[in-house]
Protein backbone atom coordinates (compact mmCIF):
# COMPACT_ATOMS: atom_id res chain seq x y z
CA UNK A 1 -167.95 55.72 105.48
CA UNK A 2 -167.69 58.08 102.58
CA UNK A 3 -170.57 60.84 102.62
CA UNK A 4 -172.24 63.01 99.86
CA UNK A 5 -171.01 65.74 101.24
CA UNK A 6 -167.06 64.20 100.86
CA UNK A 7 -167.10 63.48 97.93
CA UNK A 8 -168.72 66.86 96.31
CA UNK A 9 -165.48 68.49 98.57
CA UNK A 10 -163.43 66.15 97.13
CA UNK A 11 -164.59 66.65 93.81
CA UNK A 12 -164.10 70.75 93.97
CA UNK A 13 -160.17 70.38 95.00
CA UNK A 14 -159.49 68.20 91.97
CA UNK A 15 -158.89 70.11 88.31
CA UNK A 16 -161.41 70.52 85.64
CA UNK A 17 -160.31 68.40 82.42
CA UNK A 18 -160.71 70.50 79.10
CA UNK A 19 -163.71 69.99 77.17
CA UNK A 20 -164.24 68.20 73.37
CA UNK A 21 -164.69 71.54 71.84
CA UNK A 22 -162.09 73.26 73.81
CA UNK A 23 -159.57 71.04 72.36
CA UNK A 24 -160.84 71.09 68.80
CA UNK A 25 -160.31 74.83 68.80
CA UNK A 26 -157.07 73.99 70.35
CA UNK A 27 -155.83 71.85 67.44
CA UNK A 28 -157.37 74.77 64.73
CA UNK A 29 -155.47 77.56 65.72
CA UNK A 30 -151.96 75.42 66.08
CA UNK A 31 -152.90 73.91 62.60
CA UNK A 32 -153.74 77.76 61.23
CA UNK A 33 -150.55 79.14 62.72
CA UNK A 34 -147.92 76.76 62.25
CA UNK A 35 -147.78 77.03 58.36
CA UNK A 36 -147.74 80.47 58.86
CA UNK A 37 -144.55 80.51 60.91
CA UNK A 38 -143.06 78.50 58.23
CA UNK A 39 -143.48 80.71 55.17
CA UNK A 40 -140.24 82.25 53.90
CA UNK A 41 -142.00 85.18 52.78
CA UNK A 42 -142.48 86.19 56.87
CA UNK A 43 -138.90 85.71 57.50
CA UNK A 44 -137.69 89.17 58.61
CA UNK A 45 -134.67 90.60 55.83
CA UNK A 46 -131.55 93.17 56.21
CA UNK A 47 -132.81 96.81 54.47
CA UNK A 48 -130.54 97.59 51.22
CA UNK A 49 -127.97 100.42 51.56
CA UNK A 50 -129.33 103.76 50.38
CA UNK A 51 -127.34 104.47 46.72
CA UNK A 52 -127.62 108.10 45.39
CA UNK A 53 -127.57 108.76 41.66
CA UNK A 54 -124.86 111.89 40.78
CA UNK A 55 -123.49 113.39 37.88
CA UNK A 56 -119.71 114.27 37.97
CA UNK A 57 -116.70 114.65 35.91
CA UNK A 58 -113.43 115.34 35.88
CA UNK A 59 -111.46 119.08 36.15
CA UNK A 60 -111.31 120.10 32.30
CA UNK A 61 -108.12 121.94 31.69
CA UNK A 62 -108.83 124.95 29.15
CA UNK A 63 -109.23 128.62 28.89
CA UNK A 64 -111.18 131.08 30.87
CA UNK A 65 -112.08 134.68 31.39
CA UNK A 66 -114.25 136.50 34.16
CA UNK A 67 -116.81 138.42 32.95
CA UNK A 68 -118.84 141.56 34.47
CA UNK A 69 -122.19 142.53 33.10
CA UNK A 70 -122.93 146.10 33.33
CA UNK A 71 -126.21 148.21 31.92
CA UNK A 72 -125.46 150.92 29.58
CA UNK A 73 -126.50 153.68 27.42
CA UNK A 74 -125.76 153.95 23.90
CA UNK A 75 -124.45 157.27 23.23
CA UNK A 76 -122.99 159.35 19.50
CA UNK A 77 -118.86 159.27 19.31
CA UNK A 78 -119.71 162.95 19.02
CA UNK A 79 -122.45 165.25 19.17
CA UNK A 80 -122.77 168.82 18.55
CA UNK A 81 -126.12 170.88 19.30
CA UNK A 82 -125.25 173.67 16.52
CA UNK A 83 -126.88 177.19 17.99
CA UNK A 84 -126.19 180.50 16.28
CA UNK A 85 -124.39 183.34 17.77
CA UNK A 86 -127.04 186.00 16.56
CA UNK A 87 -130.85 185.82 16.61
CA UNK A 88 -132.24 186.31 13.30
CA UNK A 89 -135.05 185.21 11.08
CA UNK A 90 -133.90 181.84 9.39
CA UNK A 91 -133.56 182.14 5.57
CA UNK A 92 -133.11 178.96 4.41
CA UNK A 93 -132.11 175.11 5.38
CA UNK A 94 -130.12 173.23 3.14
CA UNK A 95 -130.74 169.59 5.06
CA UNK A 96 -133.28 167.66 6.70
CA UNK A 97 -133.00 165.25 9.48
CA UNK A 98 -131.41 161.95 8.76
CA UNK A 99 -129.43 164.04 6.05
CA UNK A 100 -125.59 163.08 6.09
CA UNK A 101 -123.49 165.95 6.33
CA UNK A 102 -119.77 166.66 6.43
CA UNK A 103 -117.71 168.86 8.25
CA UNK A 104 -118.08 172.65 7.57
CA UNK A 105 -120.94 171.78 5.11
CA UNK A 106 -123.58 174.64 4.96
CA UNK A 107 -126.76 173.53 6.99
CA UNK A 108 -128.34 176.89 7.11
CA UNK A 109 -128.32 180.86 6.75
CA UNK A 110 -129.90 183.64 8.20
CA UNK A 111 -131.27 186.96 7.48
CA UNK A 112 -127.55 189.11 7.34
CA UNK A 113 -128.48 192.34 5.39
CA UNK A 114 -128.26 195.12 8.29
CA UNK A 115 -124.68 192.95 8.99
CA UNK A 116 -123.20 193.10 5.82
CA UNK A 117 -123.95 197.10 5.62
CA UNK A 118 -122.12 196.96 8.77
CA UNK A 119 -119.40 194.67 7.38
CA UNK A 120 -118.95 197.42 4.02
CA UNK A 121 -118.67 200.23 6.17
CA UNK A 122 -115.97 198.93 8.62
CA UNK A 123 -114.32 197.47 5.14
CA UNK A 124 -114.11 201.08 4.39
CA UNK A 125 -112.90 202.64 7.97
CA UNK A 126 -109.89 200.30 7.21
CA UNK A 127 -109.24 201.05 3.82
CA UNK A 128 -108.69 204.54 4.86
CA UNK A 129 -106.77 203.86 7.93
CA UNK A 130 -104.38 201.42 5.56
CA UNK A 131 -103.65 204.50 3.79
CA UNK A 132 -102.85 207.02 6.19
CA UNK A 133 -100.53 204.27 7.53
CA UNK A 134 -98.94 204.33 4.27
CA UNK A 135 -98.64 207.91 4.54
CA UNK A 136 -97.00 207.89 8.06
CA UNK A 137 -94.75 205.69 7.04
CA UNK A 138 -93.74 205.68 3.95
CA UNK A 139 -93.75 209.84 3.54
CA UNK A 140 -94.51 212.03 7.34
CA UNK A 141 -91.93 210.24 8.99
CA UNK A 142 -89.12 209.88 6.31
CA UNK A 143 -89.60 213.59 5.40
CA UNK A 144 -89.38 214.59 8.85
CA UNK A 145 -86.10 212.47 9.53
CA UNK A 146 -84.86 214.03 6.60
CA UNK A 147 -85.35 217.40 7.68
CA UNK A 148 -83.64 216.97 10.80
CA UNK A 149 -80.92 215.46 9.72
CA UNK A 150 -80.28 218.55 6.72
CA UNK A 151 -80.46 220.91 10.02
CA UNK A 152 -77.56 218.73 11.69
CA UNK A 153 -75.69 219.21 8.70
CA UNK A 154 -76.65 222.61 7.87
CA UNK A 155 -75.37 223.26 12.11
CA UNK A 156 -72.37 221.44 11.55
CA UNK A 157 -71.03 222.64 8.77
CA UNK A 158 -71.28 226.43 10.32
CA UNK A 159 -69.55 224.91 13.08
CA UNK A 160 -66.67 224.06 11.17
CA UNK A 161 -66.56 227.34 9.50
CA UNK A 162 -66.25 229.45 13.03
CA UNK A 163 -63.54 226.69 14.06
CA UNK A 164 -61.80 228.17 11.19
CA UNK A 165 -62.46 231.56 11.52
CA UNK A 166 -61.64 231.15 14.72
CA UNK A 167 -58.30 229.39 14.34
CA UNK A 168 -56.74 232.10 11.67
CA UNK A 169 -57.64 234.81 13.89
CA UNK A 170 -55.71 233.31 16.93
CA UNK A 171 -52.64 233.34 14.52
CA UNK A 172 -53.33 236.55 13.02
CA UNK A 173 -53.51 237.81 16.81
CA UNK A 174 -50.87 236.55 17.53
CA UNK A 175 -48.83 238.00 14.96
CA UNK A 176 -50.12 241.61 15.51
CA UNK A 177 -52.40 241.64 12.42
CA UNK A 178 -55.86 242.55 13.84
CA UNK A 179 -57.17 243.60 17.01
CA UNK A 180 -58.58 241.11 19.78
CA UNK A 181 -62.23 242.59 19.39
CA UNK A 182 -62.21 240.58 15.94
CA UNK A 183 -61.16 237.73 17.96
CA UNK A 184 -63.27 237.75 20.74
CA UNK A 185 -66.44 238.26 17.31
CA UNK A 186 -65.16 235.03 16.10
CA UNK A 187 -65.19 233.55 19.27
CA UNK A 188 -68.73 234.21 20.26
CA UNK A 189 -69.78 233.13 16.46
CA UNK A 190 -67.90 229.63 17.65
CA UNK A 191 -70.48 229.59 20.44
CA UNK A 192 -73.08 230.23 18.59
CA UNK A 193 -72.17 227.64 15.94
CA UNK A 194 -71.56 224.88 18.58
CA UNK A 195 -75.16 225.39 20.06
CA UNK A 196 -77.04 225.23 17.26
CA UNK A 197 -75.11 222.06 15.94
CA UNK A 198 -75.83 220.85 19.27
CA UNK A 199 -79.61 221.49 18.88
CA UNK A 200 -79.92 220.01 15.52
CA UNK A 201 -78.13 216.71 16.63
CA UNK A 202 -80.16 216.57 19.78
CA UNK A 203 -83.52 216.79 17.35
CA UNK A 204 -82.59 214.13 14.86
CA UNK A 205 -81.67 211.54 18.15
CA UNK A 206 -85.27 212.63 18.96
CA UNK A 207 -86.82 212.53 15.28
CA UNK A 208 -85.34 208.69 15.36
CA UNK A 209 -86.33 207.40 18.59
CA UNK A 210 -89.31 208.74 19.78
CA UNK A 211 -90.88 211.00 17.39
CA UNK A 212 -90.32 208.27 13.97
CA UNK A 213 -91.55 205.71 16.70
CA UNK A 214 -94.44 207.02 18.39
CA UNK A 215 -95.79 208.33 14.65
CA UNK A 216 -95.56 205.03 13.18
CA UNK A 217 -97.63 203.38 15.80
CA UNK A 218 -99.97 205.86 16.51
CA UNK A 219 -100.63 205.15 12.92
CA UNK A 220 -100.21 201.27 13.41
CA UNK A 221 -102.76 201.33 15.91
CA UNK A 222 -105.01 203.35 14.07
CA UNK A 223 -105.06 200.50 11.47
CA UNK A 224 -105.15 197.70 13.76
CA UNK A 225 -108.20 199.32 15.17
CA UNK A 226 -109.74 199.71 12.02
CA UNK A 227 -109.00 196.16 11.42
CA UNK A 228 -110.66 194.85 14.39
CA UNK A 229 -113.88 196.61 13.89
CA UNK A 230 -113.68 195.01 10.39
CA UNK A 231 -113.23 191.97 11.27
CA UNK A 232 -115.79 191.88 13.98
CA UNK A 233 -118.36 192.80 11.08
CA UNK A 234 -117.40 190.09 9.03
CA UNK A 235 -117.33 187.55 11.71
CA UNK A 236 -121.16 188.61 12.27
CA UNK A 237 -122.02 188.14 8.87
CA UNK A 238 -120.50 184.95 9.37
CA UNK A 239 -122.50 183.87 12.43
CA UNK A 240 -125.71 183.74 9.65
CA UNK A 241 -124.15 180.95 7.83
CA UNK A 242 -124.35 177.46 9.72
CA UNK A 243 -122.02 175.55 9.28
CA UNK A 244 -121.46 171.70 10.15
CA UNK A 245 -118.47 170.87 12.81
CA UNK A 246 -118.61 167.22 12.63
CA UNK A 247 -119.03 164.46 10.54
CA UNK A 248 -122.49 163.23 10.72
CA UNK A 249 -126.36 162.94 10.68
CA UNK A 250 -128.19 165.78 11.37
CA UNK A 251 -131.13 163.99 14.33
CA UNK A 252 -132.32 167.09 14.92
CA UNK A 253 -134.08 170.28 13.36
CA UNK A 254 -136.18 172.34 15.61
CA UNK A 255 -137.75 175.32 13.41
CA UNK A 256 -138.91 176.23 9.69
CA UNK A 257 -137.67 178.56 7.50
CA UNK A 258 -138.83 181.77 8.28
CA UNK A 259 -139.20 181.09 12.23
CA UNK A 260 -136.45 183.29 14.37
CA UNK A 261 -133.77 181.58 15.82
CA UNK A 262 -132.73 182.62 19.21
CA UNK A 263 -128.81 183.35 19.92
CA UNK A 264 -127.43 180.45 22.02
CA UNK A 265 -130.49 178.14 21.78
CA UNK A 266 -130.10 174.76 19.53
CA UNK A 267 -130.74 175.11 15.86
CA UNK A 268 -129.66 172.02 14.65
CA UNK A 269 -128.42 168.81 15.77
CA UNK A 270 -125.86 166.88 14.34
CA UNK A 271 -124.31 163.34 15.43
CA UNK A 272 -121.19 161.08 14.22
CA UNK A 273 -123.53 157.89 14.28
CA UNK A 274 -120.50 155.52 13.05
CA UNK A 275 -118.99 154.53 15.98
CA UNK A 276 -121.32 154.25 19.14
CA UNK A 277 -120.44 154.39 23.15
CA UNK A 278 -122.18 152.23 25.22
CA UNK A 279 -121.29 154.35 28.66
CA UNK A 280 -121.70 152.76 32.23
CA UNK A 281 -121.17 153.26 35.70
CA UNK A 282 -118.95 150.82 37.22
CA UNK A 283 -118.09 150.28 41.26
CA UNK A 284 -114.96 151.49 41.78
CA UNK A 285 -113.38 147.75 43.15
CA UNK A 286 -114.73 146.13 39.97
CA UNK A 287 -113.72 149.03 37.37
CA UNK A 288 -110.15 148.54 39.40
CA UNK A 289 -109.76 145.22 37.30
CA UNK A 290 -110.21 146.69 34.00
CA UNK A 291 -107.68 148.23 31.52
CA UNK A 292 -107.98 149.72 28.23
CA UNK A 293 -108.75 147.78 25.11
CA UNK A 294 -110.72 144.76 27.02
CA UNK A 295 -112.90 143.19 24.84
CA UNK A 296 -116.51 143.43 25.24
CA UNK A 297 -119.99 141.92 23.92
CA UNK A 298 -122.90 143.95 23.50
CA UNK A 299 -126.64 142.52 24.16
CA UNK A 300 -128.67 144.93 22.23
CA UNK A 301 -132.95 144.76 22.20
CA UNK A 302 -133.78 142.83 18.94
CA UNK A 303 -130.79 142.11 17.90
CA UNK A 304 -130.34 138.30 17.78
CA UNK A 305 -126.18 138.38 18.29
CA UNK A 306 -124.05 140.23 20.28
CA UNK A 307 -121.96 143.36 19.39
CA UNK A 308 -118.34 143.13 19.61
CA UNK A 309 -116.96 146.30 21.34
CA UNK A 310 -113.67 147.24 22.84
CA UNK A 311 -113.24 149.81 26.54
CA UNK A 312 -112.09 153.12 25.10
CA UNK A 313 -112.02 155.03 28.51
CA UNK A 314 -111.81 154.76 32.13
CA UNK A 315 -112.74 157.57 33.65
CA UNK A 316 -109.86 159.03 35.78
CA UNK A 317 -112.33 160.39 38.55
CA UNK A 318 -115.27 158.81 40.49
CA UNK A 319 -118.75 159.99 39.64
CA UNK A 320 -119.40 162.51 42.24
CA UNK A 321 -123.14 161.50 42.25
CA UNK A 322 -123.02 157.92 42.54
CA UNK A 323 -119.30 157.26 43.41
CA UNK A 324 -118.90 154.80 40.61
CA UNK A 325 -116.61 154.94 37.49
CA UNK A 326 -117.66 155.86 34.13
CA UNK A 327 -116.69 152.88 31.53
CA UNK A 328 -117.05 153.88 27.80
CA UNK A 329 -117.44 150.81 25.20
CA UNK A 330 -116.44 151.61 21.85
CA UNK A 331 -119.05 150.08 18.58
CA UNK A 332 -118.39 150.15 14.88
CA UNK A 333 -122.00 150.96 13.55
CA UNK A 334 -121.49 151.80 9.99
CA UNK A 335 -124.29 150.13 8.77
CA UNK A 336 -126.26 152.30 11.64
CA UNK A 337 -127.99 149.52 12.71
CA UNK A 338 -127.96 150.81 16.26
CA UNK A 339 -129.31 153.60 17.54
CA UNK A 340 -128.80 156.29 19.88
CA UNK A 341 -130.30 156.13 23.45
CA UNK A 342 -130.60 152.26 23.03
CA UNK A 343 -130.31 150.65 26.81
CA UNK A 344 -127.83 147.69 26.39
CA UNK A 345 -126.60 145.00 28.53
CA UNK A 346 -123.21 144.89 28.19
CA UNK A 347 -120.24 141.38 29.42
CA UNK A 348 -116.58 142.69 30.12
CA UNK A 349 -113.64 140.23 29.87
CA UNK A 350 -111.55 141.46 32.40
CA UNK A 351 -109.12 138.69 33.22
CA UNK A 352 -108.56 135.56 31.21
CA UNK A 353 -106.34 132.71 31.94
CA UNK A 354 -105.50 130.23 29.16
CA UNK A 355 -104.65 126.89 30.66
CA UNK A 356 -106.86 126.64 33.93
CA UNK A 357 -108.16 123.45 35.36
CA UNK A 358 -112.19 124.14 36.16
CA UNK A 359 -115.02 122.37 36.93
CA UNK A 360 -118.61 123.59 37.05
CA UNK A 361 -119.58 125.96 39.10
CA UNK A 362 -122.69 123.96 39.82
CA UNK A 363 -120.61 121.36 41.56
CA UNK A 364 -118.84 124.39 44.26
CA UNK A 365 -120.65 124.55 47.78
CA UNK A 366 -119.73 127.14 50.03
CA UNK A 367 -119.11 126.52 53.97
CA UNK A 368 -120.59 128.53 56.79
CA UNK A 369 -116.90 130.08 57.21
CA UNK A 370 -116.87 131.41 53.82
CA UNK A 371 -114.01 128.32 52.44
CA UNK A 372 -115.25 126.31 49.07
CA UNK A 373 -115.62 122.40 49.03
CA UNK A 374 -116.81 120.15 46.47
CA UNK A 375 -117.90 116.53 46.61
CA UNK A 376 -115.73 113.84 44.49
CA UNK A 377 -116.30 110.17 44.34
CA UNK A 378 -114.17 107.90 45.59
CA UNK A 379 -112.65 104.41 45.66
CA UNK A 380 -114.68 103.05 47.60
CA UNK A 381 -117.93 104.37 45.81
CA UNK A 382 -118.61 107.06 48.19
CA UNK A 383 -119.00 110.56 48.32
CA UNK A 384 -116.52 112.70 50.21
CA UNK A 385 -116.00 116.47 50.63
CA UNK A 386 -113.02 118.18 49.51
CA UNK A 387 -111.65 121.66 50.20
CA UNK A 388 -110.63 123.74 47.42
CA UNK A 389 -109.44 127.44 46.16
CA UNK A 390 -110.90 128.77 43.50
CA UNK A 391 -109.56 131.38 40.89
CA UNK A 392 -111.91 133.27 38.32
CA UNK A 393 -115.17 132.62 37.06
CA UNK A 394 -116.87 132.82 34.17
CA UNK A 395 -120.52 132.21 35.12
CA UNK A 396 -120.59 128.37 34.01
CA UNK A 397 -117.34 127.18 35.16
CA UNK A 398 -115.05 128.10 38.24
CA UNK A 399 -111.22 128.05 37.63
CA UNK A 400 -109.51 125.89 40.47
CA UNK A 401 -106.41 126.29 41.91
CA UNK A 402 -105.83 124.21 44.49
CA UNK A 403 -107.13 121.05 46.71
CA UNK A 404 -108.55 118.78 43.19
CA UNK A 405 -106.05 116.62 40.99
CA UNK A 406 -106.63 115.95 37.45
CA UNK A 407 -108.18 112.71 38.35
CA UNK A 408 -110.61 113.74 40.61
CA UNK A 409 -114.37 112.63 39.93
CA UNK A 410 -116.03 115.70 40.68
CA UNK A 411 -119.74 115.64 42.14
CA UNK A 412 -121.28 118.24 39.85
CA UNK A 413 -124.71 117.31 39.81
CA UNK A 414 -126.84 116.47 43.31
CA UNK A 415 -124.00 117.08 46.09
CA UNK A 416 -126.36 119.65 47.71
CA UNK A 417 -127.04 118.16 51.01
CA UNK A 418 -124.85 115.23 50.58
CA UNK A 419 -123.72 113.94 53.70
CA UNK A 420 -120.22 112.98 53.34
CA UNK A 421 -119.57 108.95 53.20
CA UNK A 422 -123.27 108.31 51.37
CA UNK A 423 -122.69 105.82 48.54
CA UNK A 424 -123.14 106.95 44.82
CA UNK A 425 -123.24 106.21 41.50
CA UNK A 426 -122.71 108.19 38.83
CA UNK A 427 -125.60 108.35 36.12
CA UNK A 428 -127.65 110.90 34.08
CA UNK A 429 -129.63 113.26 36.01
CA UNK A 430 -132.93 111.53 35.32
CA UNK A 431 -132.28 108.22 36.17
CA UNK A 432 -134.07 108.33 39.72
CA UNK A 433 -137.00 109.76 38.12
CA UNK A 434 -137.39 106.91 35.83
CA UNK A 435 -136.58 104.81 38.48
CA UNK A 436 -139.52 106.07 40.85
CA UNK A 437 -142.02 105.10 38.25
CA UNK A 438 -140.53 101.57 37.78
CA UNK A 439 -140.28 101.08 41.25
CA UNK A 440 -143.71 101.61 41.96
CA UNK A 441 -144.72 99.57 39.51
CA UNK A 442 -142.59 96.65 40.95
CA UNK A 443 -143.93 97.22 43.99
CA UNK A 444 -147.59 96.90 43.22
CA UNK A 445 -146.46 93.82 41.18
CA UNK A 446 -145.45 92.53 44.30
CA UNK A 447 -148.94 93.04 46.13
């Protein structure tokens, strides 16, 4: 007999069947859910491959030239700071500045009375000593030669007559006819005769080579001195005029007429303004590829174009200051539109090569070991990273010498940070930022 109490246990053991609502909400969420799984738009898709816009080109065969860009100082071809050699009162000035003036043009004088009293009187000191040179010469001297050489023949013509004396004697002794006293008398008159010819010779040797000598110049100097002194006069009379040594302007003019100018301190300044020198200081390594007649362009403040200008001079010597080389650039200014002190930038071609394949320098990266690479497309539209040696440079471009062929598509626009391999396409540089915007815009389409 079944129990109560049975059939609740009974009951517990067997499993709860699901309620009317429970399957309701059952059939709901399959209905929600299923649709769902069957929409395309929740299908999961591949992510495109990641395509870089560049610009490149290929190596352009043409000509190039390094350039270095110094800063320099416009200077004169020539300057002279004209100071007098006396200090005097200034008399008059014949120019002003910015006057043009030639060489050995008059520019100035100064007071020069007390110097050309001076001057007369040493005029006359030589006048007189020019004419007791005349004297010595032309009448003291002869006149004493003369004399000396009468006494020689005065001596020797006594000496002949006691040779002859003495020779008819010895005969007329010998025959008998007188007595040897009158011998032996014409025998010391022989004596007699042959010193004082002797005498008279020995005088005139003197008379011509050291008397006649020493007289004429004693008197020589005498008027050389007098000369001198004369001179030195008329040189200080000449130290009041100023004179111009150059071709020129005159920039500078630092007193008034009637002011005192000092001896050795600047009077006037004049400067040869046609041709200009732009001077710099160049390292030594750099000035080492230079040579002389390199062309040059001058940047000049306010002046829209640059100045053509050639190197005139490399100095021989480093600066012992600043241990760099002095460069001088030489500039036709005849119309004088440049001036003097001017700071100027200036570009020297140092080496040019006509027929060198280059590319941009933009498009060179540099390794960590120092070498040079650049990015070129390739077949396969992909970026890949080429080794290269460079040449010169110019600033824009970068001559290349090795590691590119003429057919080479060069990355010269975004290869910085490129990995090698990334696929490109070559297009104007703003073509990803007008394809951000459009993007965007498709995007939001899309929501």
């Amino acid at each position: 007999m079944t129990t109560d109490l049975d059939r609740k246990t009974t009951a517990n053991r067997q499993p709860s069947l699901p309620s009317a609502a429970s399957k309701a909400r059952c059939l709901l969420a399959a209905a929600i859910v299923l649709p769902m799984l069957l929409l395309p738009g929740c299908k999961k898709e591949a992510l495109p491959e990641t395509v870089v816009t560049v610009q490149a080109e290929h190596p352009e065969q043409g000509p190039i030239a390094e350039h270095i860009t110094v800063d320099a100082i416009l200077t004169p071809l020539a300057q002279a700071a004209i100071a007098p050699k006396i200090t005097a009162p200034v008399r008059k000035f014949y120019v002003q500045r910015g006057a043009k003036v030639r060489e050995g043009e008059l520019l100035a004088t100064l007071e020069n009375s007390d110097l050309a009293a001076a001057a007369l009187d040493n005029k006359g000191s030589y006048e007189a000593a020019q004419a007791a040179f005349a004297t010595a010469t032309r009448a003291q001297v002869p006149e004493d030669t003369q004399k000396a050489e009468l006494d020689v023949a005065q001596a020797k013509a006594n000496l002949d007559l006691n040779l002859g004396i003495v020779k008819s004697r010895k005969q007329l002794f010998a025959e008998g006819a007188i007595p040897g006293r009158d011998l032996d008398t014409a025998q010391a008159a022989l004596v007699q005769a042959q010193a004082a010819y002797d005498t008279a010779a020995k005088h005139l040797e003197s008379v011509r080579s050291v008397s006649r000598e020493a007289a004429l110049k004693s008197a020589q100097g005498q008027l050389t001195s007098a000369e001198g002194k004369m001179k030195g006069a008329s040189a200080q009379v000449s130290y009041s005029e100023i004179h111009s040594p150059i071709n020129g302007v005159v920039t500078d003019r630092s007193l008034f007429a009637g002011e005192t100018a000092a001896a050795g301190a600047p009077l006037l300044t004049v400067m040869d303004t046609s041709s200009l020198l732009a001077k710099a200081h160049i390292g030594q390594s750099v000035a080492q590829q230079m040579k002389l007649g390199d062309e040059a362009q001058v940047h000049v403040p306010g002046v829209a174009d640059p100045v053509t200008a050639k190197v005139s001079l490399i100095s021989p010597a480093l600066d012992p200051g600043s241990t760099t080389v002095e460069v001088w650039l030489k500039i036709d200014n005849k119309a004088a539109a440049l001036k003097v002190g001017t700071p100027v930038k200036a570009t020297i071609t140092v080496n040019t090569v006509a027929k060198a394949w280059k590319i941009p320098a933009t498009a060179l990266l540099a390794a960590q070991d120092g070498s040079k690479t650049v990015m070129v497309v390739g077949s396969d539209s992909a970026a890949h990273k080429k080794s290269v040696t460079v040449g010169i440079a110019d600033g824009d471009d970068v001559q290349i010498t090795g590691g590119l062929s003429p057919t080479d598509t060069v990355i010269t626009g975004g290869a910085y940070g490129l990995d090698d391999g990334t696929k490109v396409k070559v297009g104007p540089a703003e073509a990803d930022d007008e394809a951000k915007p459009k993007a965007g815009k498709d995007a939001g389409d899309k929501e």
